[in-house]
Protein backbone atom coordinates (compact mmCIF):
# COMPACT_ATOMS: atom_id res chain seq x y z
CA UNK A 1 -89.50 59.67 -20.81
CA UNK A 2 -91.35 61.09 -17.78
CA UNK A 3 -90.72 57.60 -16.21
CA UNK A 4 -87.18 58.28 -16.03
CA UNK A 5 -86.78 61.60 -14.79
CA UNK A 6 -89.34 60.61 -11.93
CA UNK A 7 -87.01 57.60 -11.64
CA UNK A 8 -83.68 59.56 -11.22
CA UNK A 9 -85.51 62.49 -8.91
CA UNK A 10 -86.83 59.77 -6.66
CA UNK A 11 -83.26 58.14 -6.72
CA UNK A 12 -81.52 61.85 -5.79
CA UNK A 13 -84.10 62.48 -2.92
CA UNK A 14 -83.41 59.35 -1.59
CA UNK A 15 -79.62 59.74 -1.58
CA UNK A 16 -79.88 63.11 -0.01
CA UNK A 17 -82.33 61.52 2.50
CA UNK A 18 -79.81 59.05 3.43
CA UNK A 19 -76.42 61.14 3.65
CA UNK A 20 -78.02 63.83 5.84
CA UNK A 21 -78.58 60.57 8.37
CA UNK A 22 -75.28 59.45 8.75
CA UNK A 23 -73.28 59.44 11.67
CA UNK A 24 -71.05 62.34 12.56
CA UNK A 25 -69.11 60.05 15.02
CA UNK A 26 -65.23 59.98 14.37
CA UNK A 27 -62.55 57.58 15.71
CA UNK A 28 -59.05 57.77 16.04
CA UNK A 29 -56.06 55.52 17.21
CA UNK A 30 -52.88 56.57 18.59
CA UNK A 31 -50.12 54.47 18.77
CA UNK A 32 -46.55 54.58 20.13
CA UNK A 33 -43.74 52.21 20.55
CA UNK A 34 -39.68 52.23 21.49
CA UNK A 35 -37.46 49.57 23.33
CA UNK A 36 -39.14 49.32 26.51
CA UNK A 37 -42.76 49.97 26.22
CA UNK A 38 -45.68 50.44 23.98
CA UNK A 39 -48.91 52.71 24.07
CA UNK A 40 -52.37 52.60 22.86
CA UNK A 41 -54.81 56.13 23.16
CA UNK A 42 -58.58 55.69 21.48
CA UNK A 43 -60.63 58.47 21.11
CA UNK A 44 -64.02 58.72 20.01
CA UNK A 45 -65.59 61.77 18.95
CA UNK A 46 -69.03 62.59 18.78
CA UNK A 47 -70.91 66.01 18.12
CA UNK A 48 -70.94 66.87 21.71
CA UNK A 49 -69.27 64.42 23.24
CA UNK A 50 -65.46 63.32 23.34
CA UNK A 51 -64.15 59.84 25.05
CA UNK A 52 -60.57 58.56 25.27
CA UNK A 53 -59.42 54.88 26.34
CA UNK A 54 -55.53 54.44 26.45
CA UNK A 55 -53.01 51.96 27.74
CA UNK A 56 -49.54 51.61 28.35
CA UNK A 57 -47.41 48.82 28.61
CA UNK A 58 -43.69 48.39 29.90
C-alpha cells in the first residue's frame, strides 16, 4: 500500500516539475483578405520580448 502512494506522489512531483518548465511563448496569426489584396501579420510573444512579421499582397 505504501508502494502506491510513493508511486502516485512521485508521479504528482513530476508533473508539477514538468508544467512549471513549459514555455510561456505565445503565437498568433492575423489574416485579412477582400477583392484586391490579401494580408498576413505574425506575432510572437515571449515574456519580455514581442516580434511581428507581416506581408501584404495586391
Amino acid at each position: 500500500m505504501k508502494r502506491k502512494f510513493l508511486f502516485l506522489e512521485l508521479i504528482s512531483i513530476f508533473l508539477l516539475v514538468l508544467g512549471s518548465c513549459g514555455s510561456k511563448e505565445e503565437s498568433v496569426r492575423f489574416e485579412g483578405e477582400g477583392d484586391h489584396w490579401k494580408a498576413l501579420y505574425l506575432l510572437n510573444k515571449g515574456e519580455n520580448t514581442e516580434n511581428g512579421q507581416g506581408s501584404i499582397n495586391l
